[in-house]
Protein backbone atom coordinates (compact mmCIF):
# COMPACT_ATOMS: atom_id res chain seq x y z
CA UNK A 1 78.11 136.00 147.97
CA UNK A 2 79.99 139.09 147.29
CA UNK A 3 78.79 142.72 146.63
CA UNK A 4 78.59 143.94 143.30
CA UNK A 5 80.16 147.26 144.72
CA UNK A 6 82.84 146.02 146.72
CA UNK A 7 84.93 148.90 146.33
CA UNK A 8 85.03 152.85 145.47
CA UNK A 9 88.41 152.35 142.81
CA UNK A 10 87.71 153.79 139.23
CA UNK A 11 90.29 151.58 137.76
CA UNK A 12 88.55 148.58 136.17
CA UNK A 13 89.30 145.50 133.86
CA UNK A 14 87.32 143.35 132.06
CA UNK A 15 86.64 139.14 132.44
CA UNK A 16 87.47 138.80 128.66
CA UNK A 17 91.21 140.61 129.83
CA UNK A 18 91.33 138.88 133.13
CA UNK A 19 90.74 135.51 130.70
CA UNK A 20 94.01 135.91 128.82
CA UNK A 21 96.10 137.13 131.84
CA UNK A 22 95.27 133.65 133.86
CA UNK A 23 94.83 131.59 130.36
CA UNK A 24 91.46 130.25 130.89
CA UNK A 25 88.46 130.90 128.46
CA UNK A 26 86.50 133.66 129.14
CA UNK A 27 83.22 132.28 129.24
CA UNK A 28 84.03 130.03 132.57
CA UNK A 29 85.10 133.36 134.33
CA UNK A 30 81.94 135.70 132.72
CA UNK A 31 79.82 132.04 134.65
CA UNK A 32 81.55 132.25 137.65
CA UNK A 33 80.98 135.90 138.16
CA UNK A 34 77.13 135.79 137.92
CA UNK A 35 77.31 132.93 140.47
CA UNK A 36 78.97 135.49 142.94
CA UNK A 37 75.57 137.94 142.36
CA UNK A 38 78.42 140.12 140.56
CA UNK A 39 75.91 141.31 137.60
CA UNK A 40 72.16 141.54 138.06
CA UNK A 41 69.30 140.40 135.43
CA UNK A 42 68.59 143.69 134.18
CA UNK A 43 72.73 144.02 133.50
CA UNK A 44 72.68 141.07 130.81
CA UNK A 45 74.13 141.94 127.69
CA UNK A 46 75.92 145.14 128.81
CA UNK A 47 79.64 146.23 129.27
CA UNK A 48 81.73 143.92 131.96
CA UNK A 49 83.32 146.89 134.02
CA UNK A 50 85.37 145.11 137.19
CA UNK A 51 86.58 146.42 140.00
CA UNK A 52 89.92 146.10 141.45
CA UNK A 53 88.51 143.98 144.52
CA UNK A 54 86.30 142.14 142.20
CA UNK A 55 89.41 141.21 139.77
CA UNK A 56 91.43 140.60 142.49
CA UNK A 57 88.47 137.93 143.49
CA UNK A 58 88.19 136.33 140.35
CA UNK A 59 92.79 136.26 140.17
CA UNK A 60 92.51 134.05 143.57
CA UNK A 61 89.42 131.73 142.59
CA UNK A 62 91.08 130.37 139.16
CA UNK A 63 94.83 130.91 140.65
CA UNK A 64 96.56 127.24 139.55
CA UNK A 65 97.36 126.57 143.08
CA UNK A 66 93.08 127.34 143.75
CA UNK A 67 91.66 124.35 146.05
CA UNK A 68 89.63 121.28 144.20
CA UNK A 69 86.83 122.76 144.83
CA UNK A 70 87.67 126.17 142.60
CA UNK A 71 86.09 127.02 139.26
CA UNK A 72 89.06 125.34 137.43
CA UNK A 73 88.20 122.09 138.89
CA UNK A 74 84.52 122.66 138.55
CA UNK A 75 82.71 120.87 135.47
CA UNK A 76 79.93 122.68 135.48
CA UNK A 77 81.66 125.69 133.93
CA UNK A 78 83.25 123.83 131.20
CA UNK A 79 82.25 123.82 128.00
CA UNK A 80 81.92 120.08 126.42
CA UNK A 81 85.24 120.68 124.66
CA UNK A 82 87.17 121.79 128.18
CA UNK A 83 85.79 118.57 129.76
CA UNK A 84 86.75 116.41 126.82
CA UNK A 85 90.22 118.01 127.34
CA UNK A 86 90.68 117.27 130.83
CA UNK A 87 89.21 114.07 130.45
CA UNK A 88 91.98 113.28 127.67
CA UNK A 89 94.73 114.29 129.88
CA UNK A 90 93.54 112.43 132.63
CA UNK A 91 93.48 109.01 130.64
CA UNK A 92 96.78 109.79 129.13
CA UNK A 93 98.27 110.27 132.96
CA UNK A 94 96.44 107.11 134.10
CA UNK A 95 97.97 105.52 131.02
CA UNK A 96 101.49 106.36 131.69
CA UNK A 97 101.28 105.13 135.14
CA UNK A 98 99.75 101.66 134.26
CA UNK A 99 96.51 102.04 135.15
CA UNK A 100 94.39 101.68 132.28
CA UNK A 101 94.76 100.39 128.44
CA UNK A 102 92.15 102.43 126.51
CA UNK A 103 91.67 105.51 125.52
CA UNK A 104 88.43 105.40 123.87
CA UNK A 105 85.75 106.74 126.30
CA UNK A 106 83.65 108.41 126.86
CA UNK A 107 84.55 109.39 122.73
CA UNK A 108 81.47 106.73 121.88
CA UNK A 109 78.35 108.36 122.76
CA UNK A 110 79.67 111.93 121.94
CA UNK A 111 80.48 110.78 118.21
CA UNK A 112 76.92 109.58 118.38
CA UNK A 113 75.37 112.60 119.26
CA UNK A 114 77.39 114.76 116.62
CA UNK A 115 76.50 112.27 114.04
CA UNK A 116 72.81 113.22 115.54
CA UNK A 117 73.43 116.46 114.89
CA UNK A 118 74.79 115.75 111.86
CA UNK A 119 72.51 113.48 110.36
CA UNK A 120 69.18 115.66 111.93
CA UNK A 121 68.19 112.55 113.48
CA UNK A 122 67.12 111.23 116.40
CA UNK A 123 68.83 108.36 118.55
CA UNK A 124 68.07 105.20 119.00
CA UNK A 125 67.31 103.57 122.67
CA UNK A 126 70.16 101.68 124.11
CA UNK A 127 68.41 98.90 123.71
CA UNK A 128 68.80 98.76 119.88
CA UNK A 129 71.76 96.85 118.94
CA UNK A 130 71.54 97.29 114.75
CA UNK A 131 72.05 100.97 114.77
CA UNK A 132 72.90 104.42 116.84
CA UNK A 133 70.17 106.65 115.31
CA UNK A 134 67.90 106.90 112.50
CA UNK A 135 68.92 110.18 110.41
CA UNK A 136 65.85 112.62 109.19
CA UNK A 137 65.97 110.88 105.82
CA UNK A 138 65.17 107.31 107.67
CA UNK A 139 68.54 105.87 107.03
CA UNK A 140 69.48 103.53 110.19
CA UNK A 141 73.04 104.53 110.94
CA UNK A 142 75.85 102.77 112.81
CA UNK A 143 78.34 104.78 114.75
CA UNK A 144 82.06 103.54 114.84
CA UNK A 145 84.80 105.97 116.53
CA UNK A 146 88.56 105.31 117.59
CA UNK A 147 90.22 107.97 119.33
CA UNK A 148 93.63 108.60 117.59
CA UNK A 149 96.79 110.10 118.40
CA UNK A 150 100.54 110.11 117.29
CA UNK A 151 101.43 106.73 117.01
CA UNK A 152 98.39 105.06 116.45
CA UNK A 153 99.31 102.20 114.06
CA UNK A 154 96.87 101.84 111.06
CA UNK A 155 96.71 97.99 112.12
CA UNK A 156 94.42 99.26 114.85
CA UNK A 157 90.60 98.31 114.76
CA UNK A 158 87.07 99.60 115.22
CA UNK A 159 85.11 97.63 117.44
CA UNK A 160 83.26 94.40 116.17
CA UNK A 161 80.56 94.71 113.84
CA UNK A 162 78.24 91.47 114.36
CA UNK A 163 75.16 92.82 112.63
CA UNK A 164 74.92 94.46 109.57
CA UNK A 165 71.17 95.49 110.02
CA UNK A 166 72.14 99.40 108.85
CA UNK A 167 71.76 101.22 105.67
CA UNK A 168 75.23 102.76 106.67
CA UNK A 169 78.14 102.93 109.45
CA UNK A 170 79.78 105.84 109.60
CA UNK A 171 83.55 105.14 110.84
CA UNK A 172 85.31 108.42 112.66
CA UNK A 173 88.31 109.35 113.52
CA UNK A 174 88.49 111.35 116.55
CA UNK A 175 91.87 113.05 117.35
CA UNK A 176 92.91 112.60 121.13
CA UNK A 177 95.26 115.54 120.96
CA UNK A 178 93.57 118.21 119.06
CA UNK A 179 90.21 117.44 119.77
CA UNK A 180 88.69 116.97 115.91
CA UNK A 181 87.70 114.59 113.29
CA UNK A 182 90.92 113.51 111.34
CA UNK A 183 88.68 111.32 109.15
CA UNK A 184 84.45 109.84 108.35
CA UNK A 185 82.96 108.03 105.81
CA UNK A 186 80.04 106.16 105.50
CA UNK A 187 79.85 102.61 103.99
CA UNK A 188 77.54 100.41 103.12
CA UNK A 189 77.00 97.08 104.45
CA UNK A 190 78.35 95.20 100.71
CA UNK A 191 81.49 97.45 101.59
CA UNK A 192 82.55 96.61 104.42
CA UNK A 193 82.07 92.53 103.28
CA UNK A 194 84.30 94.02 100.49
CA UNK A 195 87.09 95.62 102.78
CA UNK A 196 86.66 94.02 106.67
CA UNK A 197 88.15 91.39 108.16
CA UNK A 198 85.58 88.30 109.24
CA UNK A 199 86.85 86.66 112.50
CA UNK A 200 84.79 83.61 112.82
CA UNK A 201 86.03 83.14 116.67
CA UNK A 202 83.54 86.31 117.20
CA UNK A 203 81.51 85.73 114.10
CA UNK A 204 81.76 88.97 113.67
CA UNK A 205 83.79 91.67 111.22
CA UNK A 206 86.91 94.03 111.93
CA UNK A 207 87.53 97.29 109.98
CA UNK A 208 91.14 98.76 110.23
CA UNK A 209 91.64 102.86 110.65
CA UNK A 210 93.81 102.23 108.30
CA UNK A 211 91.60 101.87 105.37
CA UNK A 212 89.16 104.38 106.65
CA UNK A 213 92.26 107.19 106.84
CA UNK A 214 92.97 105.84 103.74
CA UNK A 215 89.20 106.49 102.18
CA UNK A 216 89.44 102.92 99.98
CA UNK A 217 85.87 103.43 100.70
CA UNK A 218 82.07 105.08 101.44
CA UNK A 219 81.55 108.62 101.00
CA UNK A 220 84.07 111.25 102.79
CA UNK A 221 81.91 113.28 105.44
CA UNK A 222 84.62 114.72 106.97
CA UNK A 223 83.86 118.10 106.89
CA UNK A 224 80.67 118.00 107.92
CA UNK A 225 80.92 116.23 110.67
CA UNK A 226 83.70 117.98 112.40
CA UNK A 227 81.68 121.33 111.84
CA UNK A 228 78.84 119.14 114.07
CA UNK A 229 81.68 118.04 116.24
CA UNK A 230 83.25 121.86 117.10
CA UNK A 231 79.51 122.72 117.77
CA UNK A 232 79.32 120.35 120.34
CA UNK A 233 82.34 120.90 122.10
CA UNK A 234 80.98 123.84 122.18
CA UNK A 235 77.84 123.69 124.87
CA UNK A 236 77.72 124.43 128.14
CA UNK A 237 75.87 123.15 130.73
């Protein structure tokens, strides 16, 4: 652990100016700097005053060619968002070499909890099949999400939808590249018999992104949800 006085120099910086200089966000260098014993309890909230040893300290430890085990490479100091971004460029690399076909989780159960949020209700067990989470109103809801980027083709589907024992299903979609909600509505069960596709091989129905980019249906809560959505990509650990 390093001293909190590990030199004499008068010259000091700041993390939020260290931040910008080695383009990371501030908050994962402010977190790795209290796990060094560089600020004590009774220091919280005050003026970040570095010195030169301790900025040099902090310049090595997220320098790009840092070891694995370095704050960059260490999720605990990401925020939801910074994971989700890594996460993203991982499957895209994995994608390019072959590797895998999908780029759709881990997008399912973090659409769920911002519709959650959303929604002020609570989620359902996993063992609940119907619906994701019962909103504060009582309104069983049904989570659908697609992760979409350039050149997603509006032919594309949601997964199946073999029950309709909801009040509504909210279809999102999530953009891969910049991390928001392009596009959610809700429907009803009536509309999507009105607007889905029934496969009987499945026995089960197929919405397009298409038609829910397109809004030929349900009410638009775009907005809403990708101020829940920001939020969440948001937290820390």
């Amino acid at each position: 652990m390093y001293s909190r006085n590990m030199d004499s120099s008068t010259e000091t910086t700041t993390p939020a100016a260290l931040a910008t200089e080695l383009h990371v966000h501030a908050k994962r260098v402010r977190a790795w700097l209290r796990k060094q014993g560089f600020r004590s309890k009774a220091e919280l909230g005050e003026h970040w005053d570095l010195s030169q040893t301790q900025s040099e300290a902090v310049r090595q430890a997220f320098a790009p060619s840092a070891s694995p085990n370095a704050p960059g490479f260490d999720p605990t100091l990401l925020t939801v968002g910074e994971i989700l971004h890594v996460y993203t460029a991982l499957l895209v690399e994995l994608g390019r070499r072959g590797l895998v076909r999908t780029n759709n989780a881990p997008i399912g159960d973090l659409a769920e909890y911002a519709c959650a949020a959303y929604y002020e209700g609570e989620l359902a067990s996993n063992s609940e099949k119907s619906y994701d989470l019962i909103s504060v109103d009582g309104r069983r809801v049904q989570v659908k999400v697609r992760n979409v980027r350039e050149g997603t083709r509006p032919s594309a589907v949601f997964s199946s939808i073999r029950s309709t024992d909801f009040d509504i299903c909210v279809f999102i979609l999530a953009n891969a590249s910049t991390h928001t909600i392009d596009a959610a509505y809700e429907w009803t069960p009536e509309e999507i018999q009105a607007h889905g596709r029934f496969t009987s091989h499945t026995n089960s129905t197929l919405i397009r992104i298409g038609k829910v980019r397109a809004g030929v249906a349900g009410v638009d809560i775009t907005e809403g949800l990708n101020t829940a959505w920001r939020t969440m990509l948001e937290l820390e650990s």
